[in-house]
Protein backbone atom coordinates (compact mmCIF):
# COMPACT_ATOMS: atom_id res chain seq x y z
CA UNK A 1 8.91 -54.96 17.09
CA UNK A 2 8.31 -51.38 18.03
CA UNK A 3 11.42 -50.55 17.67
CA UNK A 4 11.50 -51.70 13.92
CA UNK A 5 8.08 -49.79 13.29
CA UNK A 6 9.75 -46.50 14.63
CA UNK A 7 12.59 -46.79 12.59
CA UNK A 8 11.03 -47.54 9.54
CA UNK A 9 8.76 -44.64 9.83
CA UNK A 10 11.45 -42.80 10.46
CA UNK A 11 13.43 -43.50 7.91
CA UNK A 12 10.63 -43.17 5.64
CA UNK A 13 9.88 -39.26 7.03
CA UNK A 14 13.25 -38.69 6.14
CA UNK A 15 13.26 -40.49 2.83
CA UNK A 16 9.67 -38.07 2.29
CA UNK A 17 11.55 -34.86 3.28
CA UNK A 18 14.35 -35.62 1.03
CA UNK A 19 12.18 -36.41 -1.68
CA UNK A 20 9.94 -32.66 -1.59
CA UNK A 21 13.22 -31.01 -0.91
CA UNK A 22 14.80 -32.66 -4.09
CA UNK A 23 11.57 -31.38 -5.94
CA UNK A 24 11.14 -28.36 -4.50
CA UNK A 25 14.23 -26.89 -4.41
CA UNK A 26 14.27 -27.51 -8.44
CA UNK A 27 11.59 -25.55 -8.05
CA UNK A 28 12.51 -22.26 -5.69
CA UNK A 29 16.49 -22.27 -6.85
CA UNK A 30 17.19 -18.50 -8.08
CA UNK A 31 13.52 -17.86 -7.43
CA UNK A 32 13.66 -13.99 -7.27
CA UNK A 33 14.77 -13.76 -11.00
CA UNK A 34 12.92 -16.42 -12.34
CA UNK A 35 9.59 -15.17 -10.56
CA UNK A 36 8.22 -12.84 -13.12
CA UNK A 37 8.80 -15.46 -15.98
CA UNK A 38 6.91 -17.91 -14.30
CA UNK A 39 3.20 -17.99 -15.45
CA UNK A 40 0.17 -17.60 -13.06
CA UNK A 41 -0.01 -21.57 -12.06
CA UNK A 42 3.41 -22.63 -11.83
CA UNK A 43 3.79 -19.64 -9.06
CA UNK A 44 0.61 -20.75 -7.37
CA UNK A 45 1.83 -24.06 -7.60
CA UNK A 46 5.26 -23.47 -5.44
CA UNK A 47 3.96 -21.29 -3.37
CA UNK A 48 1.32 -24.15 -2.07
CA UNK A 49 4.77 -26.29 -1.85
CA UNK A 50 6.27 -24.14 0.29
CA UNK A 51 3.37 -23.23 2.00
CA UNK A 52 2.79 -27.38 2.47
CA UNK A 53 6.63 -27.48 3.09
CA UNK A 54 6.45 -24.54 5.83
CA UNK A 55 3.85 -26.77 7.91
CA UNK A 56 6.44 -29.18 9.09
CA UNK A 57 10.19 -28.42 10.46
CA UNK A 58 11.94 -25.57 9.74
CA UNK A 59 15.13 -26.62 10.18
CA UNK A 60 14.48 -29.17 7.64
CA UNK A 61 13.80 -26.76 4.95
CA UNK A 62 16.69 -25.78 3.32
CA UNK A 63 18.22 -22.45 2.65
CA UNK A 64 16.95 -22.25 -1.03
CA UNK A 65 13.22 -22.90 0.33
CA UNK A 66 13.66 -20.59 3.05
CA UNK A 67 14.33 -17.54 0.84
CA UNK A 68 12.02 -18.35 -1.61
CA UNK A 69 9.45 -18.69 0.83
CA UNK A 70 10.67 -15.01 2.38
CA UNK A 71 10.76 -13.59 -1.38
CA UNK A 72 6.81 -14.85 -2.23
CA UNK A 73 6.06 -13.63 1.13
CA UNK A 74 7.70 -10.09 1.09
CA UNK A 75 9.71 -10.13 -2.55
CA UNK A 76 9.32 -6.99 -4.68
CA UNK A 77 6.40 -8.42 -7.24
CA UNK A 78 3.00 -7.78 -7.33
CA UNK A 79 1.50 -4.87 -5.11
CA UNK A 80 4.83 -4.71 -3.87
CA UNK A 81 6.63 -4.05 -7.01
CA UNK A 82 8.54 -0.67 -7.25
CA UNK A 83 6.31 2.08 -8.99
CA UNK A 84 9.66 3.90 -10.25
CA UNK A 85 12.03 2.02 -12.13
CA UNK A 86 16.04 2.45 -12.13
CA UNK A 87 17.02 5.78 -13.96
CA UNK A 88 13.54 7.51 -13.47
CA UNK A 89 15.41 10.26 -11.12
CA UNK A 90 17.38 11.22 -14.00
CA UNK A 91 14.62 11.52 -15.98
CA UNK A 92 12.56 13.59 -13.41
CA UNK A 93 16.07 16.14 -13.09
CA UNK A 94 16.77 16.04 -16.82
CA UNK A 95 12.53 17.01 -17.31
CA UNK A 96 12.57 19.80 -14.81
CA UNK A 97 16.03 21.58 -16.13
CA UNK A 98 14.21 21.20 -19.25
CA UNK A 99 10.97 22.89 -19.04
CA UNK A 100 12.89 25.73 -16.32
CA UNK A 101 15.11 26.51 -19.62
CA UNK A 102 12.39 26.34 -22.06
CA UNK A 103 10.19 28.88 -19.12
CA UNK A 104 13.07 31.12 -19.05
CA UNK A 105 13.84 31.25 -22.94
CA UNK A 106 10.07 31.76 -23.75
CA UNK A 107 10.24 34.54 -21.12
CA UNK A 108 13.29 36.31 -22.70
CA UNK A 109 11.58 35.76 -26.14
CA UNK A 110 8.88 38.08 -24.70
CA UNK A 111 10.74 40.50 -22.91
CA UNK A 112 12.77 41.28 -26.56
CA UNK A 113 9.82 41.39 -28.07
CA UNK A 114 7.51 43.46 -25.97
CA UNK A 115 6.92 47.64 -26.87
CA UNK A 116 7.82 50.07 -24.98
CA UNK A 117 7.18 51.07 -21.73
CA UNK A 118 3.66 52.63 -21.24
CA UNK A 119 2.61 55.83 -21.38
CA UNK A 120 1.11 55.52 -18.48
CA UNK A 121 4.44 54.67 -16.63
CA UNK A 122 6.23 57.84 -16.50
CA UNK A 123 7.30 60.83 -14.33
CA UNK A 124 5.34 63.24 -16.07
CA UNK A 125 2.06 61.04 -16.19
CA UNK A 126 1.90 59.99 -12.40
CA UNK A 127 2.75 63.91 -11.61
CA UNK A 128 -0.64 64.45 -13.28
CA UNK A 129 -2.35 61.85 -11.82
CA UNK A 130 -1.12 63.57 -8.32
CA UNK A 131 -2.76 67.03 -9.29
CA UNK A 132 -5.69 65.50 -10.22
CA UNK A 133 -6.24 63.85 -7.15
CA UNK A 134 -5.37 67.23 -5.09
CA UNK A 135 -8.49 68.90 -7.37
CA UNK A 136 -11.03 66.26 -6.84
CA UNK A 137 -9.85 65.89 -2.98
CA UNK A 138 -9.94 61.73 -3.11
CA UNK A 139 -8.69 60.09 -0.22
CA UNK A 140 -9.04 63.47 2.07
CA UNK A 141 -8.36 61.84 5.57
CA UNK A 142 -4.97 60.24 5.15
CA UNK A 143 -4.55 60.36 1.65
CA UNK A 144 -2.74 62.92 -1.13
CA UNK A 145 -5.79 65.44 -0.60
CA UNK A 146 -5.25 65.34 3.06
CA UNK A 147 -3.82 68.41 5.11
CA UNK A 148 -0.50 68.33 5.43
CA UNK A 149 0.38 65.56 2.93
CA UNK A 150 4.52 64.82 3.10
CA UNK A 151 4.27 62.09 0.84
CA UNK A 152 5.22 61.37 -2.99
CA UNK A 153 1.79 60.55 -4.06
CA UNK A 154 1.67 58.78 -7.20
CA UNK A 155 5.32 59.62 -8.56
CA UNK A 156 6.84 56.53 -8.46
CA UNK A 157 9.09 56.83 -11.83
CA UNK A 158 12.42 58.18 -11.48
């Protein structure tokens, strides 16, 4: 008699686990791709499943369950999901040769376009600005006013 009670349970564990692997794996087959389609409940709802179906044996969950249960776990969705999708590198290059051209062309634009070179900037201007120094003695300790002075001063136009 005890024997008949330990077979019938069981046989009726094993009809139980074939009947939530039957549902479930309706459930978690191609689970990654279908993930995102699924609304709010439905993934609450198999994750509970597998969650319920995780409690007992593993090796009686089968593959399908197992990598479902590894994607909802781990998968890339949700906090996990990437920030950057495929192609954006391109993008970034594609943006950066960009706006370097467009720097460079706006910079040419303004060199063609600028006047002349200063009056300031030339030989015979700086040459000044070296005698005028000498007469009002600035910078007499090391400077173009000093004793001695070997240096070019100001002159730095050729």
């Amino acid at each position: 008699m005890f024997r008949l009670a330990a077979t019938r349970s069981a046989l009726n564990a094993t009809r139980a686990v074939g009947r939530r692997n039957a549902s479930t794996n309706v459930a978690v087959q191609n689970i990654e791709t279908r993930w995102k389609t699924l609304s709010t409940t439905e993934q609450n709802t198999i994750a509970k499943q597998l969650e319920e179906a995780q409690k007992a044996d593993w090796k009686q969950l089968s593959l399908e369950e197992k990598k479902a249960a590894y994607y909802i776990a781990f998968g890339a969705h949700g906090p996990r999901e990437p920030i950057t999708k495929p192609g954006h590198n391109l993008k970034v290059v594609i943006g950066t040769i960009g706006v370097v051209a467009a720097s460079a062309a706006l910079f040419y634009v303004i060199r063609q376009n600028a006047i002349e070179k200063p009056k300031t900037i030339s030989k015979e201007w700086e040459e000044a600005t070296n005698e005028y120094m000498k007469e009002n003695k600035m910078n007499p300790i090391s400077g173009i006013a000093s004793e001695g002075y070997q240096g070019k001063g100001y002159v730095v136009s050729k």
